[in-house]
Protein backbone atom coordinates (compact mmCIF):
# COMPACT_ATOMS: atom_id res chain seq x y z
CA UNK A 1 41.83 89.88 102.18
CA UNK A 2 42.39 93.21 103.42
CA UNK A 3 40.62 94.97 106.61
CA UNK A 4 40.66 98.13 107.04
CA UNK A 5 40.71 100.45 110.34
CA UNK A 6 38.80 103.29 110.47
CA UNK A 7 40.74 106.12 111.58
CA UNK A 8 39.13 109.35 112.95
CA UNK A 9 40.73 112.41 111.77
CA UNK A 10 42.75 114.83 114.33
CA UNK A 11 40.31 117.52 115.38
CA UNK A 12 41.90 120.82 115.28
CA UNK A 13 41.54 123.26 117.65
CA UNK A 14 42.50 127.08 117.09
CA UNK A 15 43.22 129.38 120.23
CA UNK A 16 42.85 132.64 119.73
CA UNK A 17 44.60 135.78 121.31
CA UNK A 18 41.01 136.96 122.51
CA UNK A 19 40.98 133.43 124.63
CA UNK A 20 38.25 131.97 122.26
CA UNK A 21 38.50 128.44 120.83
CA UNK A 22 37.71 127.82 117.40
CA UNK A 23 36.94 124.10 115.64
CA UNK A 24 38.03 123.85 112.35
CA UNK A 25 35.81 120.91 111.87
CA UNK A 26 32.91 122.46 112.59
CA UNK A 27 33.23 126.00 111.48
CA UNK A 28 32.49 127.04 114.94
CA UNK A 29 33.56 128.80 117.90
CA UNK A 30 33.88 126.45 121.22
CA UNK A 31 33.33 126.07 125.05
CA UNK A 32 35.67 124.40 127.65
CA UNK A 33 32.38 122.50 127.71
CA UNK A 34 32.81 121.14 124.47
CA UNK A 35 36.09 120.39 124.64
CA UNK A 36 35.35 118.40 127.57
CA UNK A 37 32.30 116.58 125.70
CA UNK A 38 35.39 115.93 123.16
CA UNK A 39 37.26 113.76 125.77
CA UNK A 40 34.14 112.25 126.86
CA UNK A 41 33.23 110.61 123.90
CA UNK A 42 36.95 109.51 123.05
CA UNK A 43 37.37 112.03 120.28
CA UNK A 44 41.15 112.77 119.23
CA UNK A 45 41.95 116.61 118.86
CA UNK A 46 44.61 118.75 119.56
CA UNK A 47 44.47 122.69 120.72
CA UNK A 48 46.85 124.87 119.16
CA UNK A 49 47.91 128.40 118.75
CA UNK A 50 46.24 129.97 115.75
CA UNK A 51 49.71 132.39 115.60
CA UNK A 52 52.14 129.98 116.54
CA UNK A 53 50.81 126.57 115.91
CA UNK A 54 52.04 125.86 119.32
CA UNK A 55 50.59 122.72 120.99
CA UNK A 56 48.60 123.88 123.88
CA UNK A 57 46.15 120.35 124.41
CA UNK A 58 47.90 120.24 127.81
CA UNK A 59 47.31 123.68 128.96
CA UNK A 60 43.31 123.17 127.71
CA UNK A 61 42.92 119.93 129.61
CA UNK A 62 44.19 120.98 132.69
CA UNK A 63 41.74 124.21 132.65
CA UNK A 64 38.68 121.88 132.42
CA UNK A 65 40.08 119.94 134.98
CA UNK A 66 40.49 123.15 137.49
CA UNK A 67 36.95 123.96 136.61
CA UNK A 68 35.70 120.84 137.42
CA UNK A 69 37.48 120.82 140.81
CA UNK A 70 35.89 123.92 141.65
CA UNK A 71 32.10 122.78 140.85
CA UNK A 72 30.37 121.46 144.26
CA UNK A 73 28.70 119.46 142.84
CA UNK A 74 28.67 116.36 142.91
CA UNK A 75 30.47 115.57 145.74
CA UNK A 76 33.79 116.69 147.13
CA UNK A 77 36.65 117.42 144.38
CA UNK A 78 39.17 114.51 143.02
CA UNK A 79 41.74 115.82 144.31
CA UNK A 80 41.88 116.75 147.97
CA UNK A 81 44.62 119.61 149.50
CA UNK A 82 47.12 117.00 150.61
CA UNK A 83 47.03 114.99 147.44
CA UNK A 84 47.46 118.20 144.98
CA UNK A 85 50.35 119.04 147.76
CA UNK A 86 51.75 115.71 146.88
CA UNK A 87 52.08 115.74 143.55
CA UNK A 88 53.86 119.31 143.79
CA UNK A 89 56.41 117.86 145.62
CA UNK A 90 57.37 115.31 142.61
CA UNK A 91 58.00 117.91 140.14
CA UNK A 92 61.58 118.82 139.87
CA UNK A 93 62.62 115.22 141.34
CA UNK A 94 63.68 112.23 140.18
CA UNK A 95 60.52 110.05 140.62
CA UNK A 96 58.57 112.91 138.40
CA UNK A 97 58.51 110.33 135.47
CA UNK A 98 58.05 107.70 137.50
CA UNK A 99 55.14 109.39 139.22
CA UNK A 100 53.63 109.61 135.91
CA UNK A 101 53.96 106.50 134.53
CA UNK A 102 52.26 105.32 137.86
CA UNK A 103 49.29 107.67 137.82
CA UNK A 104 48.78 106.56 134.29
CA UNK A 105 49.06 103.32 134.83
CA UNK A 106 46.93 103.75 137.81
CA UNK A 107 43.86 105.32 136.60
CA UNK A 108 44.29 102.90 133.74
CA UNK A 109 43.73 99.77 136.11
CA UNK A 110 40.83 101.60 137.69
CA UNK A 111 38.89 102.26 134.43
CA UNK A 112 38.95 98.63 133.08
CA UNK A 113 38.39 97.45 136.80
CA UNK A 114 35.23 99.75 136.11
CA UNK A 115 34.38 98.47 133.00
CA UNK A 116 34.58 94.69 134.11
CA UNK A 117 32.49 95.95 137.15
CA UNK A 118 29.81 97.02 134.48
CA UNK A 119 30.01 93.93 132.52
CA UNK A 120 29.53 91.77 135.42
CA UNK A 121 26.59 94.10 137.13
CA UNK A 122 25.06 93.68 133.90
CA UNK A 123 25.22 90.41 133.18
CA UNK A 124 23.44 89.66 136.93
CA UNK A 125 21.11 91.87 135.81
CA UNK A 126 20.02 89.11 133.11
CA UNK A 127 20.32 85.98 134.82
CA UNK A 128 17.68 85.24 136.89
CA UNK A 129 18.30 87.18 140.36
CA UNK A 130 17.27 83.96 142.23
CA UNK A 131 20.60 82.52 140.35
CA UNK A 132 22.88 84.99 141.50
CA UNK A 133 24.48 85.68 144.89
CA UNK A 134 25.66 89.53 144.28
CA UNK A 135 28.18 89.12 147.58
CA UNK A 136 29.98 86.49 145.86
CA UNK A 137 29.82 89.08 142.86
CA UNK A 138 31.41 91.72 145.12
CA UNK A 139 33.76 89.38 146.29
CA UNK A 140 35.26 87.68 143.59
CA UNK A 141 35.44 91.64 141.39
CA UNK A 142 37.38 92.85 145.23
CA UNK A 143 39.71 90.09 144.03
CA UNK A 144 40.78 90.66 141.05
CA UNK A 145 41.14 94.11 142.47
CA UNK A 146 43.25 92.71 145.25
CA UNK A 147 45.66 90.95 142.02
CA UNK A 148 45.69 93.55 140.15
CA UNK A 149 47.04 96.27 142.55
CA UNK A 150 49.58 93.69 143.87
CA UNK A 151 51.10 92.79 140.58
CA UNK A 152 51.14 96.42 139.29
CA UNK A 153 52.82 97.31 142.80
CA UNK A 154 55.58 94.53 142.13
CA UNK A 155 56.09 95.41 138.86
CA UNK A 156 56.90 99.50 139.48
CA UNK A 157 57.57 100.24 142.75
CA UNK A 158 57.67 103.97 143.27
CA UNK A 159 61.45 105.19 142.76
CA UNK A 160 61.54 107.63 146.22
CA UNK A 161 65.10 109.08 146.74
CA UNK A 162 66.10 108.12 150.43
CA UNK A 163 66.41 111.93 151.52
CA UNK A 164 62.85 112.17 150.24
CA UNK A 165 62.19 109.21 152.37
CA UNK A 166 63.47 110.59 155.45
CA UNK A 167 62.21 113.90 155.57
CA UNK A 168 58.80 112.63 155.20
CA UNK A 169 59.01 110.65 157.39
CA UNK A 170 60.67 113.37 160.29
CA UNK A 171 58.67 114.83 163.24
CA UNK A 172 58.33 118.52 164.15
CA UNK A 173 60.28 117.51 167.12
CA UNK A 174 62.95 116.22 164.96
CA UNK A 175 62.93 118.89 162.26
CA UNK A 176 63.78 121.68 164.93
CA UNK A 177 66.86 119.42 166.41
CA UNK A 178 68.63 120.01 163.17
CA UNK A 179 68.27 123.73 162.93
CA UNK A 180 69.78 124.00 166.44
């Protein structure tokens, strides 16, 4: 017997010069909003130049994501001064791939952390409370945390050139003894 997969079709999105975002699917014009409703829900689509064709998913993403950093609301933004500083300095060096791999893999580990988080919390929520100890809950989910971030670190450490190494880890003091 055969199964077969249900695959969602590729939504298309068309950039025009006038900034404005069209989806072909729908016959209709779109928000960064909607776009970001797209990711939410796990829909596949790619952004494109209606003149060129050009693949511009990328460029889209990371506009919803500066828009979201510059909400207040709620709470302070993902990513902090210092760590968008960071990440600057990886572009143009050799860990840049690495870097990437890592954040993927990263954020990754955190989301099904969350989603075995979930299950669990859940799953106390419909055994009888008396039953359940939610520390030991918390404790044994810190755990697998605990493995999980120590295997991954084992398995790719981060590839840091030793001149990158040493200039972070240089004092002021130190910095201005070379110049001299």
């Amino acid at each position: 017997m055969f199964t077969t997969l249900e695959v969602t079709p590729l939504r298309i999105i068309r950039k025009y010069a006038n900034r404005r975002l069209y989806d072909t699917s729908e016959s209709r014009y779109v928000t960064l909003e909607d776009i970001k409703q797209l990711v939410t829900h796990k829909e596949s689509f790619r952004v494109e130049d209606s003149r060129t064709g050009e693949d511009l998913t990328r460029n889209i993403l990371l506009q919803i994501i500066i828009e979201q950093e510059n909400k207040s609301s709620p709470g302070a933004p993902m990513f902090s001064n210092k760590v968008l500083q960071q990440l600057i300095r990886f572009y143009g060096d050799g860990a840049q791939q690495t870097m990437s791999g890592y954040l993927e893999q990263s954020i990754n580990a955190f989301m099904e952390q969350q989603k075995i988080l979930r299950e669990q919390m859940q799953n106390v929520m419909h055994v009888n409370p008396m039953q359940t100890n939610p520390m030991e809950l918390m404790r044994r989910v810190a755990e697998q945390n605990l493995f999980l971030w120590k295997s991954f670190s084992q398995a790719r450490p981060l590839d840091l050139d030793k001149e990158t190494q040493n200039a972070e880890l240089q004092t002021p003091a130190e910095d201005s003894e070379k110049k001299s």
